[in-house]
Protein backbone atom coordinates (compact mmCIF):
# COMPACT_ATOMS: atom_id res chain seq x y z
CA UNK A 1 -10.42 -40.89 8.31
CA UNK A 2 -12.50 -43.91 8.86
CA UNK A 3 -13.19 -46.65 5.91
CA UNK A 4 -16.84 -45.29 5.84
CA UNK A 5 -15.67 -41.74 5.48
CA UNK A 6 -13.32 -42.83 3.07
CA UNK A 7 -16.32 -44.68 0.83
CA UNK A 8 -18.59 -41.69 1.11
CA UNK A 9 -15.72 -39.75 -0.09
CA UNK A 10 -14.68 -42.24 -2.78
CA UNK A 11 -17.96 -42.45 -3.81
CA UNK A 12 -18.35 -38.38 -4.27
CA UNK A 13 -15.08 -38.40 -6.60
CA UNK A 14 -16.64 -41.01 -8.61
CA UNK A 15 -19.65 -39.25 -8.89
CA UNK A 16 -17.88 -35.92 -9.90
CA UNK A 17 -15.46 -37.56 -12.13
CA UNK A 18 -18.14 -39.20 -14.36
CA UNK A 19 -20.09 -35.78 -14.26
CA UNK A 20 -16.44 -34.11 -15.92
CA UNK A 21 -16.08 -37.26 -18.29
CA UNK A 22 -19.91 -36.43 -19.59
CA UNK A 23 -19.01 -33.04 -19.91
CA UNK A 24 -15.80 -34.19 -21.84
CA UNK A 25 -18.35 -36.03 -24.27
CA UNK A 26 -20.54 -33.21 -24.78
CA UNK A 27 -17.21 -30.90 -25.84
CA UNK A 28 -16.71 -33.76 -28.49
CA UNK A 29 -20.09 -33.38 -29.71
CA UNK A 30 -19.77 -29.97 -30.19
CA UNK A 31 -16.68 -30.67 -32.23
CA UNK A 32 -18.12 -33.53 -34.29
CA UNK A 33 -20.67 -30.73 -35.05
CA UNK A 34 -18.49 -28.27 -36.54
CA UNK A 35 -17.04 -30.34 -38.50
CA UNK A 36 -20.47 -31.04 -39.88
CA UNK A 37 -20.70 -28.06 -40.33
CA UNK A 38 -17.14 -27.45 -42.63
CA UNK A 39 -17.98 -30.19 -44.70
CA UNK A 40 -21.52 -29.05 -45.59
CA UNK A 41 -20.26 -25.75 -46.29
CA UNK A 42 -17.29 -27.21 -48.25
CA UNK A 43 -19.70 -29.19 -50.20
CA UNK A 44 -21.21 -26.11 -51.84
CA UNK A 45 -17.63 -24.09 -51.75
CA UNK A 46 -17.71 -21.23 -54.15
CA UNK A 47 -15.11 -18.05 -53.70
CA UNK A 48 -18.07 -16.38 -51.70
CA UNK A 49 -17.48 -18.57 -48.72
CA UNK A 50 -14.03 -19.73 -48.81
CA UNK A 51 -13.58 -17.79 -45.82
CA UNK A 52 -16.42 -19.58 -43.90
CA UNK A 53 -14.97 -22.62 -43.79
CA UNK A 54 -12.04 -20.56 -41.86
CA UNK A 55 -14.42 -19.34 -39.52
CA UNK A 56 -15.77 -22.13 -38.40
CA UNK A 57 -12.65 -23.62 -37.67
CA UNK A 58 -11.52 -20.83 -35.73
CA UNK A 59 -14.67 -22.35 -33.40
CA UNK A 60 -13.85 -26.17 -33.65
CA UNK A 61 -10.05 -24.54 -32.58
CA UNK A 62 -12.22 -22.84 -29.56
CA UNK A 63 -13.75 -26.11 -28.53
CA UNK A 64 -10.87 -27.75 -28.50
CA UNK A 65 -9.20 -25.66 -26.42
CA UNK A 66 -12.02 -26.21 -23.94
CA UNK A 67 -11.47 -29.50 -24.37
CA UNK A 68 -8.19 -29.42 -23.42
CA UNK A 69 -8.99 -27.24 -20.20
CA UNK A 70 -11.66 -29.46 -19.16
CA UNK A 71 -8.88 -32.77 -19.08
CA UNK A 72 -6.63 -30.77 -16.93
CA UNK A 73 -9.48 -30.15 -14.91
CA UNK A 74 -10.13 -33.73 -14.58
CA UNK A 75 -6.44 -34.80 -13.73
CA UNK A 76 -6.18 -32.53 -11.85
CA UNK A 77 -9.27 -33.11 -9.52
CA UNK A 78 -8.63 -37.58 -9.67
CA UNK A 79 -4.71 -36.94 -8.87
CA UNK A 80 -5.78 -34.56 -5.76
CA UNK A 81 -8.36 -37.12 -4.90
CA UNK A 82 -6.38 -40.50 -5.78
CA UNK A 83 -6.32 -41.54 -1.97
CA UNK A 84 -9.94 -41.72 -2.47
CA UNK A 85 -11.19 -43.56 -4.46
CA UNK A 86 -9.63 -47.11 -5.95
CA UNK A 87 -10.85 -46.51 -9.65
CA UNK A 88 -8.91 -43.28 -10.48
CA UNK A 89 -6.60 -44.53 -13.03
CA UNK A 90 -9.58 -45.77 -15.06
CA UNK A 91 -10.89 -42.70 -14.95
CA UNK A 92 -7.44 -40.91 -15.94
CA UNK A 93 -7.11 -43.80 -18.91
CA UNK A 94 -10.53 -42.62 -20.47
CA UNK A 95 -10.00 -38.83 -19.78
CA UNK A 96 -6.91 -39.30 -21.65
CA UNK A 97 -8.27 -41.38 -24.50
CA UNK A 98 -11.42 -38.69 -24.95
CA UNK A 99 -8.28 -36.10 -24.63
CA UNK A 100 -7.01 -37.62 -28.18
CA UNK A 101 -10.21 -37.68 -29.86
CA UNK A 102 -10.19 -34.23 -29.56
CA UNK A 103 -6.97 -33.79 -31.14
CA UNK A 104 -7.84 -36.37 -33.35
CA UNK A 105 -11.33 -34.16 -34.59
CA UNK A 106 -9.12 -30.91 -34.68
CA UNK A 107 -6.61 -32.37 -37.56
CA UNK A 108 -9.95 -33.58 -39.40
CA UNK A 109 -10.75 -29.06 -39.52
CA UNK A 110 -7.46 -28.75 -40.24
CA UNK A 111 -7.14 -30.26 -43.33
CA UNK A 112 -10.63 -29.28 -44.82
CA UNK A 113 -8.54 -25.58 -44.48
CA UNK A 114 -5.82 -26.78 -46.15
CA UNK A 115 -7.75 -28.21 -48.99
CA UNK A 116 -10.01 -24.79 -49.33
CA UNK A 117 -6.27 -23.03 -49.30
CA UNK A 118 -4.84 -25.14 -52.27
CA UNK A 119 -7.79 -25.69 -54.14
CA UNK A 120 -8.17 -29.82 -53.65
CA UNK A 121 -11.90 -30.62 -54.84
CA UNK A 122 -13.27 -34.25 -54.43
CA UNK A 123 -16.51 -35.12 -55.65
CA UNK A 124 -20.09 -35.17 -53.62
CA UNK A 125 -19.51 -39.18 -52.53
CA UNK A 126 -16.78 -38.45 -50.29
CA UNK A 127 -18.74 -34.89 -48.77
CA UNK A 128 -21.54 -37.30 -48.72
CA UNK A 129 -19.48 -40.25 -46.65
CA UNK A 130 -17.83 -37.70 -44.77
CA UNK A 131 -21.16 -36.68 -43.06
CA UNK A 132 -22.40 -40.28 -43.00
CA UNK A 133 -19.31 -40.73 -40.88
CA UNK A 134 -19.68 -37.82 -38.49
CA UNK A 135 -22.64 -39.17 -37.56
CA UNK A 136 -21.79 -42.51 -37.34
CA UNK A 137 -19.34 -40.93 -34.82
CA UNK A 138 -22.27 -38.99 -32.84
CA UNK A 139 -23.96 -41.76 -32.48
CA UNK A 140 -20.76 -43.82 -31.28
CA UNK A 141 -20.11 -41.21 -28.61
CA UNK A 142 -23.61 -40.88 -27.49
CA UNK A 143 -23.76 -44.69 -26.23
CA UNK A 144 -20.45 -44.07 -24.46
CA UNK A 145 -21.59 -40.70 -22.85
CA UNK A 146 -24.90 -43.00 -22.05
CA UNK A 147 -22.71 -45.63 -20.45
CA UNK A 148 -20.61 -43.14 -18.12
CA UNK A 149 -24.01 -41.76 -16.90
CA UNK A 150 -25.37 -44.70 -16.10
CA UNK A 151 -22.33 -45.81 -14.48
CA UNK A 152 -22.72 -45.33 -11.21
CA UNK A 153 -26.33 -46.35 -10.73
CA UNK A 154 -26.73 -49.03 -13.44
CA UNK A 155 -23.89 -51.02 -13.98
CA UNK A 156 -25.99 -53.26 -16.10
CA UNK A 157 -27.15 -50.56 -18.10
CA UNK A 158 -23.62 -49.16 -18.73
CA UNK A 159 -22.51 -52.80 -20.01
CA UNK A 160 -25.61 -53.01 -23.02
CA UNK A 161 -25.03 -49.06 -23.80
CA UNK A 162 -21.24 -50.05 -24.19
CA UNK A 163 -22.34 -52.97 -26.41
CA UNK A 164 -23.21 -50.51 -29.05
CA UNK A 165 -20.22 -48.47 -28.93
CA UNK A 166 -18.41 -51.43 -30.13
CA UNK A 167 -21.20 -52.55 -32.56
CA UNK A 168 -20.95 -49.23 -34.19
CA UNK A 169 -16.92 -49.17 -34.65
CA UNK A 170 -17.56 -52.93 -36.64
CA UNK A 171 -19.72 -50.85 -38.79
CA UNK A 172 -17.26 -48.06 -38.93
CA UNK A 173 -14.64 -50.05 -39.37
CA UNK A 174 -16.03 -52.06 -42.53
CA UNK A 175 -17.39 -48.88 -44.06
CA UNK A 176 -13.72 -47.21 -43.59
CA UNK A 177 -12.42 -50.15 -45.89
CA UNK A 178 -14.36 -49.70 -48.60
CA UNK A 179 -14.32 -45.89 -48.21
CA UNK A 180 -10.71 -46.24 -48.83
CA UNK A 181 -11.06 -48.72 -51.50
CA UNK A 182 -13.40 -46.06 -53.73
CA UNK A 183 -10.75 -42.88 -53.00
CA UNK A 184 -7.76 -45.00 -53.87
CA UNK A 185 -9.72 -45.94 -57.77
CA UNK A 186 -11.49 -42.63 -58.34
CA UNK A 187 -8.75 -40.23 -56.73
CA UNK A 188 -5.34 -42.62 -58.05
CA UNK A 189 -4.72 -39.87 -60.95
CA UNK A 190 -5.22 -36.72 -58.54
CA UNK A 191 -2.38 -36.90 -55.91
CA UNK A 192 -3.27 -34.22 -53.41
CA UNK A 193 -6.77 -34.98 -52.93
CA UNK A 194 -5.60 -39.10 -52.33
CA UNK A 195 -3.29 -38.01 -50.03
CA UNK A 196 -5.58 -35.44 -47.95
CA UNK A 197 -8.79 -37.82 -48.49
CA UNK A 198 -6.47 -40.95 -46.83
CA UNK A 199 -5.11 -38.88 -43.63
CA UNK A 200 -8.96 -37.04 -43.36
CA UNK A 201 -10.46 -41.19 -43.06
CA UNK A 202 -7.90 -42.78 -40.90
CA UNK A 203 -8.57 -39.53 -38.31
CA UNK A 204 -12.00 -40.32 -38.40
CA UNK A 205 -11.20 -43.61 -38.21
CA UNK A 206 -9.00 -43.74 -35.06
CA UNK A 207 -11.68 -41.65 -33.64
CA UNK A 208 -13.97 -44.15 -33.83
CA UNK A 209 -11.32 -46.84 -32.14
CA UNK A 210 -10.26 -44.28 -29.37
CA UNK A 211 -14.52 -44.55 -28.61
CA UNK A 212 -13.95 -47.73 -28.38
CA UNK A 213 -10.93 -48.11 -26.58
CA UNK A 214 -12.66 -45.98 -23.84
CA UNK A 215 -15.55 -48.30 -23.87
CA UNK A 216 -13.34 -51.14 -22.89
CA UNK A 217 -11.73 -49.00 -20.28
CA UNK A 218 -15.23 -48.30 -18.58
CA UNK A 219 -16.05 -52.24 -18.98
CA UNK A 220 -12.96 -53.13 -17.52
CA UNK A 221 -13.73 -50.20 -14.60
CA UNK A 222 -17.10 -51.80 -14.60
CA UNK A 223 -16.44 -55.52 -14.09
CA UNK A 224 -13.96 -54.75 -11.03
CA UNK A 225 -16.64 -53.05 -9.30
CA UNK A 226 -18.69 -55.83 -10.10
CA UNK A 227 -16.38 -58.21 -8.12
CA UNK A 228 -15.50 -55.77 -5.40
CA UNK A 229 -19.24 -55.20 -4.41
C-alpha cells in the first residue's frame, strides 16, 4: 500500500477509534447515573425498597458488562489495525484506563448492596457528598468525552477541554480530604460504616484520577501529533 493509502487509512482508524472511546464515555455516564440513582434511593431506605436498591444494581451490573464488551471491541479493532495508524497504543492506554473506571464505578454499587444487606446507615452528609461527588465525576468525564471529540479536528480545543478535566480532579481531590476527615470524627465509634464509607470515597476517588490519567494520555497523544504535522 502506498504512504497516502496508508494515511487515509490511518486516519479512518483514528476516526473510528475516538468514535468507540466516546461511546466508552457515554457507558460511564450511564453508570455514574445509576449510581445516582442507588444513593438517592438509599437516602430514603425504608424496608419497602430495600429491594430497589438491588435492582438497580442488577442494571449498573448490565452496563458494565457493556462496558466491558465495548473495550474488547476497541482492542480488538486498534490491534487488527495497528499497522495503520502510529497512535494506537495511546488509544489502547486510554481504552484501558476508561476500562478501570468501570470496574472502579461497579465496586462503588457493590457496596451500597452490601450496606442495605447488613443494615450500615450513615447520616444525610455523606448521601448528600456522595451525589455532590457523582456529579463532580459527570462533569469530569464530560470534558474528557469533549476532548476525544474534538480530537481529531481541534487539537486546540481538545488541549483547553482537557484543562478542566484536571481542574476538576484538584477540586475532587481537596474535597476527598476533607470528606475523609468528617467520616473518620463522626463515624470513629461505628466500625462498619468507617470502613465501607473509606473504600466507597477512595473508589470514587481513583475514578476521578483514572479521568485524569486518561486526560494526560490524550495530551500526550495530542502533542506528538502536534510535532509530527
Amino acid at each position: 500500500m502506498s504512504l497516502e493509502g496508508i494515511g487515509a487509512e490511518g486516519a479512518l482508524v483514528e476516526l473510528t477509534a475516538t468514535e468507540h472511546l466516546v461511546n466508552l464515555c457515554r457507558i460511564i455516564r450511564d453508570e455514574l447515573e445509576m449510581l445516582k440513582s442507588i444513593v438517592q434511593v438509599y437516602s430514603e431506605l425504608n424496608s419497602e425498597k430495600k429491594h430497589v436498591i438491588t435492582d438497580i444494581y442488577s442494571k449498573v451490573r448490565s452496563i458494565k458488562e457493556r462496558g466491558e464488551s465495548q473495550k474488547v471491541l476497541i482492542m480488538e479493532y486498534l490491534v487488527k489495525s495497528s499497522e495503520m495508524a502510529t497512535s494506537t497504543r495511546s488509544y489502547i492506554e486510554v481504552t484501558r484506563i476508561l476500562d478501570r473506571i468501570v470496574q472502579h464505578l461497579d465496586s462503588v454499587g457493590y457496596r451500597f448492596v452490601l450496606m442495605i444487606e447488613n443494615g450500615v446507615l450513615i447520616g444525610k452528609e455523606a448521601v448528600s457528598d456522595f451525589t455532590r461527588f457523582i456529579n463532580m465525576l459527570k462533569e469530569q468525564l464530560d470534558f474528557l468525552e469533549a476532548s476525544i471529540d474534538k480530537l481529531r479536528v481541534s487539537p486546540k480545543k481538545a488541549l483547553e477541554l482537557l484543562s478542566r478535566v484536571f481542574t476538576i480532579e484538584e477540586e475532587i481531590d481537596e474535597k476527598f480530604r476533607r470528606a475523609l476527615f468528617e467520616i473518620y470524627s463522626k463515624y470513629a465509634g461505628y466500625v462498619s460504616a468507617l470502613l465501607i464509607l473509606k473504600d466507597i470515597y477512595e473508589h470514587l476517588e481513583e475514578v476521578s484520577d483514572f479521568l485524569k490519567s486518561a486526560g494526560e494520555e490524550l495530551r500526550y497523544l495530542i502533542l506528538v501529533k502536534s510535532a509530527m504535522a
